[in-house]
C-alpha atoms as a PDB file:
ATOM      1  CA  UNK A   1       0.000   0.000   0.000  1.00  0.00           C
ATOM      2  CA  UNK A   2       1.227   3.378  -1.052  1.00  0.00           C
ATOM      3  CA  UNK A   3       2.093   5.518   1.380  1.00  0.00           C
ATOM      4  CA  UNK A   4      -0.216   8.196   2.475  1.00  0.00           C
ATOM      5  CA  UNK A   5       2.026  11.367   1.704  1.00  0.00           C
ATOM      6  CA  UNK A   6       2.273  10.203  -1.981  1.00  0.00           C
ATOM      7  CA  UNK A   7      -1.684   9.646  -2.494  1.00  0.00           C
ATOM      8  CA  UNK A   8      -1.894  12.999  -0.842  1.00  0.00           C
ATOM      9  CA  UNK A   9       0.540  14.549  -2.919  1.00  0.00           C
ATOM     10  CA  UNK A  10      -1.114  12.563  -6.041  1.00  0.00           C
ATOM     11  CA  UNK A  11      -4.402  14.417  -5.236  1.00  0.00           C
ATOM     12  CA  UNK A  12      -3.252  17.446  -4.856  1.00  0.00           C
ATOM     13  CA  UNK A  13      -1.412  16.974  -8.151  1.00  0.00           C
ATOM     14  CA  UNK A  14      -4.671  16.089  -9.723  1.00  0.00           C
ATOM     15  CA  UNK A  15      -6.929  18.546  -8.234  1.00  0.00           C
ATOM     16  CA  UNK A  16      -4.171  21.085  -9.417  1.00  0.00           C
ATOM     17  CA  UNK A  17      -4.436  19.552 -13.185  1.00  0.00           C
ATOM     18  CA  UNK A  18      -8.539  19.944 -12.957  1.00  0.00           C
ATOM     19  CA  UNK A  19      -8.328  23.261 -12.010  1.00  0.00           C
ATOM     20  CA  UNK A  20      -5.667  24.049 -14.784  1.00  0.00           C
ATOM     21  CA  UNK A  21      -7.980  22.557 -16.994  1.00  0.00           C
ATOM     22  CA  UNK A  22     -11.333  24.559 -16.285  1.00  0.00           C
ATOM     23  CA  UNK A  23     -12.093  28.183 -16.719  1.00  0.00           C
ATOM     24  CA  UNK A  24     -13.478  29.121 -13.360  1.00  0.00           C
ATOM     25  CA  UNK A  25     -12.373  27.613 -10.059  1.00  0.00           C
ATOM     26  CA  UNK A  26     -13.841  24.665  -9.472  1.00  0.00           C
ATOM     27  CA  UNK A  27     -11.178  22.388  -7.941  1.00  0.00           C
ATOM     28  CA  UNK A  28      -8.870  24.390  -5.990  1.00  0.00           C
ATOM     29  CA  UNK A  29     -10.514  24.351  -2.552  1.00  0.00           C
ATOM     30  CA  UNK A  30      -9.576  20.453  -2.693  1.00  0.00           C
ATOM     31  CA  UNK A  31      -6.158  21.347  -3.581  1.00  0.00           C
ATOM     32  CA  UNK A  32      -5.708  23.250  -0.831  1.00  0.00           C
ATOM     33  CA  UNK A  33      -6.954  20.146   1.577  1.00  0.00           C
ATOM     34  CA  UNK A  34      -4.954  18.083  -0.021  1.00  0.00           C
ATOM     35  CA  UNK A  35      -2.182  19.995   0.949  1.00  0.00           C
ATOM     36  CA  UNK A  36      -3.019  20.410   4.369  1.00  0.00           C
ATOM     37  CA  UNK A  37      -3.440  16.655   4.648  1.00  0.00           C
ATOM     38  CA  UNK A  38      -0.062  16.311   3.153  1.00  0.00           C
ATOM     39  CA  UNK A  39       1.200  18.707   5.806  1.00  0.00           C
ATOM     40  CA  UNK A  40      -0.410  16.671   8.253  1.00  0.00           C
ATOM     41  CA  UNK A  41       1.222  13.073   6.759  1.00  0.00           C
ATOM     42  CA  UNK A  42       4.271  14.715   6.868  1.00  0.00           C
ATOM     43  CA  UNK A  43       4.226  15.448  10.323  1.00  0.00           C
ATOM     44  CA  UNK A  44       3.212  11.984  11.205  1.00  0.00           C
ATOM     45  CA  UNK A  45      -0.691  11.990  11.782  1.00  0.00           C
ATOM     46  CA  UNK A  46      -2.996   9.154  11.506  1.00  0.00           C
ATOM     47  CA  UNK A  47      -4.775   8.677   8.407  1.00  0.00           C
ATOM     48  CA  UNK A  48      -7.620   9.035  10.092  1.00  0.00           C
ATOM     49  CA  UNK A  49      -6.743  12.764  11.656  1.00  0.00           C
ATOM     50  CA  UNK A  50      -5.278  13.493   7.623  1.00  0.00           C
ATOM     51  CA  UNK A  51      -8.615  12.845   6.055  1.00  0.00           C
ATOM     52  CA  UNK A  52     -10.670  15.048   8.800  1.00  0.00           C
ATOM     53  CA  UNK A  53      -7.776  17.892   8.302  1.00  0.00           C
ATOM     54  CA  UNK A  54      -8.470  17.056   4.343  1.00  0.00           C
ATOM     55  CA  UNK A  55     -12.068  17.681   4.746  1.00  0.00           C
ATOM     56  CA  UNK A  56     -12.264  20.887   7.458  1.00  0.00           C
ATOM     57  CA  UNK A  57      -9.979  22.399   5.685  1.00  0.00           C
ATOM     58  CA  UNK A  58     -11.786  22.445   2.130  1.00  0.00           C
ATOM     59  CA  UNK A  59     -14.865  22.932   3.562  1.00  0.00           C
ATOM     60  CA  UNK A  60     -13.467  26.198   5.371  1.00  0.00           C
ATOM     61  CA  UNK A  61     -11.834  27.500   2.082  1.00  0.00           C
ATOM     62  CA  UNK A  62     -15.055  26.796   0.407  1.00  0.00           C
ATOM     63  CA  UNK A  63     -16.933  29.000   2.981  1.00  0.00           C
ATOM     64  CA  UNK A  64     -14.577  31.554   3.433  1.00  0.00           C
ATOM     65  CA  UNK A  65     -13.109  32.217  -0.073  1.00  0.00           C
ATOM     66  CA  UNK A  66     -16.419  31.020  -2.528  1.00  0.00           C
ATOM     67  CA  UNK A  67     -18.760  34.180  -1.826  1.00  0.00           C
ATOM     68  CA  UNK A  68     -15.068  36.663  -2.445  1.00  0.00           C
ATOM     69  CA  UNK A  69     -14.185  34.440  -5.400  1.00  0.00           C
ATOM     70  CA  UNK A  70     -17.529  34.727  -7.471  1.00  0.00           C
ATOM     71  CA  UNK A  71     -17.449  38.560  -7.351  1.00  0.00           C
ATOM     72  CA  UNK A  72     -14.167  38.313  -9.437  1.00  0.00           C
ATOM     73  CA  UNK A  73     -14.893  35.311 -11.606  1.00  0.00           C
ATOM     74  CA  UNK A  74     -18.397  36.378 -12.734  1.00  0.00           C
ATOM     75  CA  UNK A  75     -19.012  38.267 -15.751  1.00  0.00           C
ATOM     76  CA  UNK A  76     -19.398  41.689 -13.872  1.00  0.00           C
ATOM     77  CA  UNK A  77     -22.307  43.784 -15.462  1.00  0.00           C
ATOM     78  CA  UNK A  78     -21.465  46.872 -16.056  1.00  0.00           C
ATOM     79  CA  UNK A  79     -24.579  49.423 -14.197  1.00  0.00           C
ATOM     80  CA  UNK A  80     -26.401  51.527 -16.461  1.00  0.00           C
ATOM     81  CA  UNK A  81     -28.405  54.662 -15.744  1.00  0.00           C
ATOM     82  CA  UNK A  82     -31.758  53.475 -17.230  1.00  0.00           C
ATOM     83  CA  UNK A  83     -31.841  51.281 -13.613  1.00  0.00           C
ATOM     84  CA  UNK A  84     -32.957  54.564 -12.297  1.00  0.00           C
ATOM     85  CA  UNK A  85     -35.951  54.430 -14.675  1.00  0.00           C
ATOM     86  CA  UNK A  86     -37.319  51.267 -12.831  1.00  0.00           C
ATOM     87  CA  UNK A  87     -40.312  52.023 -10.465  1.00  0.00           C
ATOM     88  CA  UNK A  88     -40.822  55.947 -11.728  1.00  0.00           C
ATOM     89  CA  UNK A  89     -43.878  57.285 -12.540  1.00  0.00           C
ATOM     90  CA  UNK A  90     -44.809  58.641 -15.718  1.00  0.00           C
ATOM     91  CA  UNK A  91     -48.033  59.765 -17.913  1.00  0.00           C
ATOM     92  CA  UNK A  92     -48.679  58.229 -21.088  1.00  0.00           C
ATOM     93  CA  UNK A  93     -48.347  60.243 -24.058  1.00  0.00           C
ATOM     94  CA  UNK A  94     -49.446  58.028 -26.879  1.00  0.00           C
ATOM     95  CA  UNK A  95     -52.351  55.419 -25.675  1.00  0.00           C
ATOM     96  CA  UNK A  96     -50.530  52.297 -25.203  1.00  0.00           C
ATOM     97  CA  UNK A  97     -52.173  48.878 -27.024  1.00  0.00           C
ATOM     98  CA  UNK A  98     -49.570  45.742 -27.327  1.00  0.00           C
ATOM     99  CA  UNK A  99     -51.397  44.386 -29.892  1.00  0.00           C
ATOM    100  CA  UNK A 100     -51.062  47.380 -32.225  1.00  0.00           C
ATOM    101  CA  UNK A 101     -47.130  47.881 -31.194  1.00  0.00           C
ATOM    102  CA  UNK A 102     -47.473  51.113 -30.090  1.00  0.00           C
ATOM    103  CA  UNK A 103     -47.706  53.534 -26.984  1.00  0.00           C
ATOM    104  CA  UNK A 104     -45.172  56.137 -25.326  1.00  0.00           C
ATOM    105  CA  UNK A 105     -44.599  57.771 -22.099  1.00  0.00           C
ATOM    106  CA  UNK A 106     -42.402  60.839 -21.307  1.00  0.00           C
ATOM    107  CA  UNK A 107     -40.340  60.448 -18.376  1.00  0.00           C
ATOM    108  CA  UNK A 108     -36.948  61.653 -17.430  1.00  0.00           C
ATOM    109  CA  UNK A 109     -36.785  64.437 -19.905  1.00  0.00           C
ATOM    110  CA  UNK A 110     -37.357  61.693 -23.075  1.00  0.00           C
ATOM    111  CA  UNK A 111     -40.557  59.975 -24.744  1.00  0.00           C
ATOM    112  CA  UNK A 112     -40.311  56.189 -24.620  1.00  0.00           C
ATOM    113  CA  UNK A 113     -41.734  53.295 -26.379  1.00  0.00           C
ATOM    114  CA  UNK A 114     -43.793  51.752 -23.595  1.00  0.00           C
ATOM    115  CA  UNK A 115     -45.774  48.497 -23.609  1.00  0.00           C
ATOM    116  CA  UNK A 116     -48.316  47.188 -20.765  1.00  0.00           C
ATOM    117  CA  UNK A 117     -47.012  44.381 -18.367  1.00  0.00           C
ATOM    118  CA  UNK A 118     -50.306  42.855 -18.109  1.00  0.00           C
ATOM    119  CA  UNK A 119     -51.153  43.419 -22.014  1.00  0.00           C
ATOM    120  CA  UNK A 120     -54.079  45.576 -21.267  1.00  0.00           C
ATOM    121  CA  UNK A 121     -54.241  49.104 -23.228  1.00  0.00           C
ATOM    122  CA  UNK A 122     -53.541  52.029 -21.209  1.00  0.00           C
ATOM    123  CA  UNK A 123     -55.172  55.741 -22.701  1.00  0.00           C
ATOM    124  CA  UNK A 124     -53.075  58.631 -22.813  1.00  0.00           C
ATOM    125  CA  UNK A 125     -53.216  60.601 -20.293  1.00  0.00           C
ATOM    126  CA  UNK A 126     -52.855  58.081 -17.449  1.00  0.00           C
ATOM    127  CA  UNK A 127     -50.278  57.450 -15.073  1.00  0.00           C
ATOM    128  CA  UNK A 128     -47.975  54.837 -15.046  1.00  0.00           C
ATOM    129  CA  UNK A 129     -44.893  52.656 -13.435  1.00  0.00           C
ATOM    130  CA  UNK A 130     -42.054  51.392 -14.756  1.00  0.00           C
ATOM    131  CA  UNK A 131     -41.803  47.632 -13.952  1.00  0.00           C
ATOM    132  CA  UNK A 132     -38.981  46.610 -16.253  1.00  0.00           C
ATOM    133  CA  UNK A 133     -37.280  47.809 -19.377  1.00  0.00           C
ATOM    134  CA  UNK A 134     -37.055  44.810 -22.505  1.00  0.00           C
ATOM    135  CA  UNK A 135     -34.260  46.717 -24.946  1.00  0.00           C
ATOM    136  CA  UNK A 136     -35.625  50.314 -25.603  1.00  0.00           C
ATOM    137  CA  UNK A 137     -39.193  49.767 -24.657  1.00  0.00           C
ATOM    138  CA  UNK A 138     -40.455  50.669 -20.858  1.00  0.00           C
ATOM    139  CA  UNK A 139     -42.784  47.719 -19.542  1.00  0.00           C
ATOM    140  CA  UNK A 140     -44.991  49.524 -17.359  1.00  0.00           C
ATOM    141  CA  UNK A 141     -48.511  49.056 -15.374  1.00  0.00           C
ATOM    142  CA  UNK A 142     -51.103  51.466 -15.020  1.00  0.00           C
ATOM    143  CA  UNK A 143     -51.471  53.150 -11.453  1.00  0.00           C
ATOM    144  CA  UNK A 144     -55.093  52.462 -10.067  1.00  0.00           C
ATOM    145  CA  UNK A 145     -57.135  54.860  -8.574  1.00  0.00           C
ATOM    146  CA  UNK A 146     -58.336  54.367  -4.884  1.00  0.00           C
ATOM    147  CA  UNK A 147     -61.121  56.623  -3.340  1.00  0.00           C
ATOM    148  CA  UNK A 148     -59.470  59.370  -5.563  1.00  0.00           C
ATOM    149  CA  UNK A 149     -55.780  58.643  -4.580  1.00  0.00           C
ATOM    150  CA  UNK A 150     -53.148  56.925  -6.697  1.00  0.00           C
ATOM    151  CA  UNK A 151     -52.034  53.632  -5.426  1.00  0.00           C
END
């Protein structure tokens, strides 16, 4: 039977191959384990104590490192300031109808295509909300009156 430093050093040699291989980290938490484990075979610990160092170890580089490393291997998106548009309020200019592919509202200083979330036409005239924005076209709902107040 192979000594345990070598099939520690073998995995560590593999997990370091695997993460070579892939574009985001996938594999290196178990390097790092390994390595501890190694650490720990080379200073004479039971197999058993290796594997538990293996395994707290990883486990504590996943949890302390994963949330730090996916803010710098995600794609970042790059903010825009049409986020700002989300949630304003705005009056319809040009009665909006989904079927017909058309309608407008003017908000922040600019007239924009606008279609209903729910698909039902909105008149001009009528105040609105933005609830999302699909390319160039505001997705808005209509703001319902309530005992003469808008909701």
């Amino acid at each position: 039977m192979p000594s345990p430093v070598y099939i520690w050093l073998a995995l560590f040699v593999l997990f370091g191959i695997v993460e070579a291989a892939t574009v985001s980290l996938t594999s290196i938490w178990f390097a790092i384990g390994s390595l501890a484990a190694l650490a720990a075979a080379l200073f004479g610990a039971q197999v058993w104590l290796q594997v538990v160092v293996f395994l707290v170890v990883t486990v504590l580089t996943v949890l302390l490192t994963r949330p730090l490393v996916r803010r710098f291997v995600d794609p970042k998106k790059t903010p825009t300031n049409i986020g700002r548009l989300l949630g304003q309020q705005a009056e319809v200019t040009e009665a909006i109808d989904n079927l017909a592919g058309r309608g407008a509202v003017y908000l922040d200083g600019k007239t924009w295509s606008a279609r209903s979330a729910d698909g039902a036409p909105i008149p001009a005239g009528r105040r609105i909300t933005v609830q999302s924005i699909e390319g160039v076209k505001l997705i808005v709902r209509l703001e319902e009156k309530v005992n003469g107040a808008v909701s």
